[in-house]
N, C-alpha and C. Protein backbone atom coordinates (compact mmCIF):
# COMPACT_ATOMS: atom_id res chain seq x y z
N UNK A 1 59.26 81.60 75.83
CA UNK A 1 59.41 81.62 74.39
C UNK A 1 60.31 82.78 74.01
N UNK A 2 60.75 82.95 72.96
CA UNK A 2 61.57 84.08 72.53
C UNK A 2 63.06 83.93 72.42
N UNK A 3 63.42 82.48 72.43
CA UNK A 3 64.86 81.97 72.98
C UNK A 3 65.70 81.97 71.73
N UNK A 4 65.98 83.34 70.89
CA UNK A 4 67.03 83.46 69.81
C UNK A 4 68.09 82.27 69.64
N UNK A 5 68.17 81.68 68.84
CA UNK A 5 68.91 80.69 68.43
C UNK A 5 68.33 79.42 68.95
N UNK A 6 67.53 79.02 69.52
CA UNK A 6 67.32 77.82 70.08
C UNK A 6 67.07 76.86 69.64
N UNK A 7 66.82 77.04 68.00
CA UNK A 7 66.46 75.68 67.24
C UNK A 7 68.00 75.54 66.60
N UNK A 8 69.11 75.91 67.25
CA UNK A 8 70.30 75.92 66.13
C UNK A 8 70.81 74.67 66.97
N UNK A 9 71.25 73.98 68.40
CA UNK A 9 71.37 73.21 68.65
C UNK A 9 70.64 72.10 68.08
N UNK A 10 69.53 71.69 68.33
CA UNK A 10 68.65 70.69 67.66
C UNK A 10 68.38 70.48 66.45
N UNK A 11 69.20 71.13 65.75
CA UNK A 11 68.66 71.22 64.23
C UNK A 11 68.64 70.31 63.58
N UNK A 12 69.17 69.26 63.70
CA UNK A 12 68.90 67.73 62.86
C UNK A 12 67.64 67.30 63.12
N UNK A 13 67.51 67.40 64.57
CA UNK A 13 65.85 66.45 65.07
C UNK A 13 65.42 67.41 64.40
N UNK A 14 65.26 68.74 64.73
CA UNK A 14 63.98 69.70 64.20
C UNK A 14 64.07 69.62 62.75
N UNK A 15 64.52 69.52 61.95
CA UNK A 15 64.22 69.28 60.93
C UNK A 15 63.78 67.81 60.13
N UNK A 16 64.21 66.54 61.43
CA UNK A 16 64.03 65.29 60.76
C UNK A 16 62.31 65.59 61.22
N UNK A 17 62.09 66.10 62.16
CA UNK A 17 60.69 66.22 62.99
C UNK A 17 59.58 67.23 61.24
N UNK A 18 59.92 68.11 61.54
CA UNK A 18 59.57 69.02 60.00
C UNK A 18 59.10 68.62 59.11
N UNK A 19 60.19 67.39 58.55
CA UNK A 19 60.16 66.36 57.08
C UNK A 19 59.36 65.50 57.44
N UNK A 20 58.74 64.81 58.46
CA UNK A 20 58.18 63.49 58.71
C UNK A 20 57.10 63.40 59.27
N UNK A 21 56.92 64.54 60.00
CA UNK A 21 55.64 65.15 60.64
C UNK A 21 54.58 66.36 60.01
N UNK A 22 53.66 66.42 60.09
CA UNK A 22 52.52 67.28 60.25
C UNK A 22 52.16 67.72 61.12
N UNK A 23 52.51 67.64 62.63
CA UNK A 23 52.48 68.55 63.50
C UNK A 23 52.60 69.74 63.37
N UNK A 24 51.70 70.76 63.94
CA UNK A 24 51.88 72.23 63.77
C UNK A 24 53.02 72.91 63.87
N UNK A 25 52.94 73.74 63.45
CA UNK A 25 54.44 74.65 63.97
C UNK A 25 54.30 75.09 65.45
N UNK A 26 53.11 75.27 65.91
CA UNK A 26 52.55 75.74 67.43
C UNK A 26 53.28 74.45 68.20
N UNK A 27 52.37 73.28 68.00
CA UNK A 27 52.90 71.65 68.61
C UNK A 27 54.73 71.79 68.93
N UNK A 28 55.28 72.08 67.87
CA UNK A 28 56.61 71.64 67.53
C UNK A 28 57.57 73.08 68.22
N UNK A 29 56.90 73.90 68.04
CA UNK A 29 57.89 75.23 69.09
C UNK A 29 57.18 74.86 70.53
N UNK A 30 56.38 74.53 70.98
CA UNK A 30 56.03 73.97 72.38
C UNK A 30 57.33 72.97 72.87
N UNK A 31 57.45 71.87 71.70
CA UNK A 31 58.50 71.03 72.45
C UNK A 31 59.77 71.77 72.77
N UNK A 32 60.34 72.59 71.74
CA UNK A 32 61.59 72.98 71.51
C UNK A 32 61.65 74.45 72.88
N UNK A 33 60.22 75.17 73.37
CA UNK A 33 60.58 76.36 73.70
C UNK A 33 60.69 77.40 73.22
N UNK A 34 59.88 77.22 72.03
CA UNK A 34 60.35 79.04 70.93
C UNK A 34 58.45 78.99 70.66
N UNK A 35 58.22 79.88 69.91
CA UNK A 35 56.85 80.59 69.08
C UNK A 35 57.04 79.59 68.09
N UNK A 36 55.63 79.42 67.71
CA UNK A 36 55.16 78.15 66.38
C UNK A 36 56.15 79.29 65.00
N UNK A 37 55.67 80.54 65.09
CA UNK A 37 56.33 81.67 64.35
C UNK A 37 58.01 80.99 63.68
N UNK A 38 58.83 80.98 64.93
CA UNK A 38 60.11 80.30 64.95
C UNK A 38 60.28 79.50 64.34
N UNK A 39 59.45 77.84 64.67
CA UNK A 39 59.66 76.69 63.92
C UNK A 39 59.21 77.18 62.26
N UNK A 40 58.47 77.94 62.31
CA UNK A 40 57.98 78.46 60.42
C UNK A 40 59.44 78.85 60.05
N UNK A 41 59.89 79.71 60.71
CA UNK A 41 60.82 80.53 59.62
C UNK A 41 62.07 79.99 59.55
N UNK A 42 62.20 78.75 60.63
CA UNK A 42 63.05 78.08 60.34
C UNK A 42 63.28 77.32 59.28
N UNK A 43 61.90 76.72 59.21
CA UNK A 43 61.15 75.56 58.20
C UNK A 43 61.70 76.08 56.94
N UNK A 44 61.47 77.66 56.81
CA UNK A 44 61.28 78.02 55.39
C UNK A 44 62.92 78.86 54.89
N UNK A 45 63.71 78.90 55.99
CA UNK A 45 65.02 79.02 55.83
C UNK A 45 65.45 77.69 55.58
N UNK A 46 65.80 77.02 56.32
CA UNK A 46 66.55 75.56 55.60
C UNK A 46 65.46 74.83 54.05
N UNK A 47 64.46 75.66 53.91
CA UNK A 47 63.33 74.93 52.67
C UNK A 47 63.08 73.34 52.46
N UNK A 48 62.60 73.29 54.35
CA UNK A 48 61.95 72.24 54.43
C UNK A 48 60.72 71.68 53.97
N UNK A 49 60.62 70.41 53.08
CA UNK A 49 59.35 69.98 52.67
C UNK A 49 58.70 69.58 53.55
N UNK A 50 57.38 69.99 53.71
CA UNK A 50 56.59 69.51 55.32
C UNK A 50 55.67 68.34 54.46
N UNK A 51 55.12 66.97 54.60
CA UNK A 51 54.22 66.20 54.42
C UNK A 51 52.95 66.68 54.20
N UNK A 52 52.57 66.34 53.64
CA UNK A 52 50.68 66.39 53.58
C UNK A 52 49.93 65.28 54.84
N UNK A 53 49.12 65.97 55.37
CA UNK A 53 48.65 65.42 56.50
C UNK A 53 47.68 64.42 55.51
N UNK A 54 48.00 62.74 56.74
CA UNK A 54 47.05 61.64 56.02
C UNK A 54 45.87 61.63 57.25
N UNK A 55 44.74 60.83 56.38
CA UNK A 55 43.27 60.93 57.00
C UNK A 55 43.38 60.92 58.28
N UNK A 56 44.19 59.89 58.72
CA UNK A 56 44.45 59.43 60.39
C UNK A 56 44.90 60.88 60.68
N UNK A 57 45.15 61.67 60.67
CA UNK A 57 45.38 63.36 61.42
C UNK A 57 43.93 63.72 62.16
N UNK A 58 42.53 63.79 61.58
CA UNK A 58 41.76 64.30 61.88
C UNK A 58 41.60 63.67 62.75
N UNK A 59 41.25 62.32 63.02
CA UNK A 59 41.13 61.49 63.94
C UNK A 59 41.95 61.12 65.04
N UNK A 60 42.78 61.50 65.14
CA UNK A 60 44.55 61.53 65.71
C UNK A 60 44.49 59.98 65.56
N UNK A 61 45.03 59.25 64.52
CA UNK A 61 45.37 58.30 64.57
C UNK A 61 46.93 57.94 64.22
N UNK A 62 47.48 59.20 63.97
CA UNK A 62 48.92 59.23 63.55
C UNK A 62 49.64 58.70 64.41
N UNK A 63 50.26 57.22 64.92
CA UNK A 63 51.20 57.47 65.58
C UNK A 63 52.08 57.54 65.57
N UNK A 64 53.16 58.01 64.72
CA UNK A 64 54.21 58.88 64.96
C UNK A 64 53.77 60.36 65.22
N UNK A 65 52.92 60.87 65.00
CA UNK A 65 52.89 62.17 65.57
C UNK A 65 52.33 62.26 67.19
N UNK A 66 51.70 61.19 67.26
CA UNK A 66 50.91 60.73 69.32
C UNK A 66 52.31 60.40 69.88
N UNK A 67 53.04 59.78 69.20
CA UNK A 67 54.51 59.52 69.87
C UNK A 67 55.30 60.95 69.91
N UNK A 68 55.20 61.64 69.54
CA UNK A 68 55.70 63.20 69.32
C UNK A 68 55.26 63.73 70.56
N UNK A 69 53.74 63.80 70.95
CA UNK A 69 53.52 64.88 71.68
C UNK A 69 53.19 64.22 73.12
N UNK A 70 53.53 62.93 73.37
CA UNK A 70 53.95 62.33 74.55
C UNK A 70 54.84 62.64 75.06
């Protein structure tokens, strides 16, 4: 972890991921290789709207987010 710049390549997915998902920021710097920290301050530099998590979250019934962390 700690990989300065590393969400600047990916930055379309990571942010289409951001907008569409409720995955943690922890979940989502795991895929990418950086601190959940990272994906936040990214989030909140480009002033990404993150979703409101629906019922199916608690239950993990999300699948687009089970397709995420496959």
């Amino acid at each position: 972890m700690g990989n300065r710049g590393a969400l600047k390549k990916p930055k379309r997915e990571v942010i289409r991921y951001l907008s569409q998902t409720t995955l943690s920021f922890k979940k989502l710097g795991e895929r990418y290789g950086v601190s959940g920290q990272a994906v936040h301050a990214f989030s909140k530099k480009q002033e990404i709207k993150r979703p409101v998590k629906p019922r199916g979250h608690q239950t993990g019934e999300c699948r687009f987010c089970q397709n995420l962390i496959e």
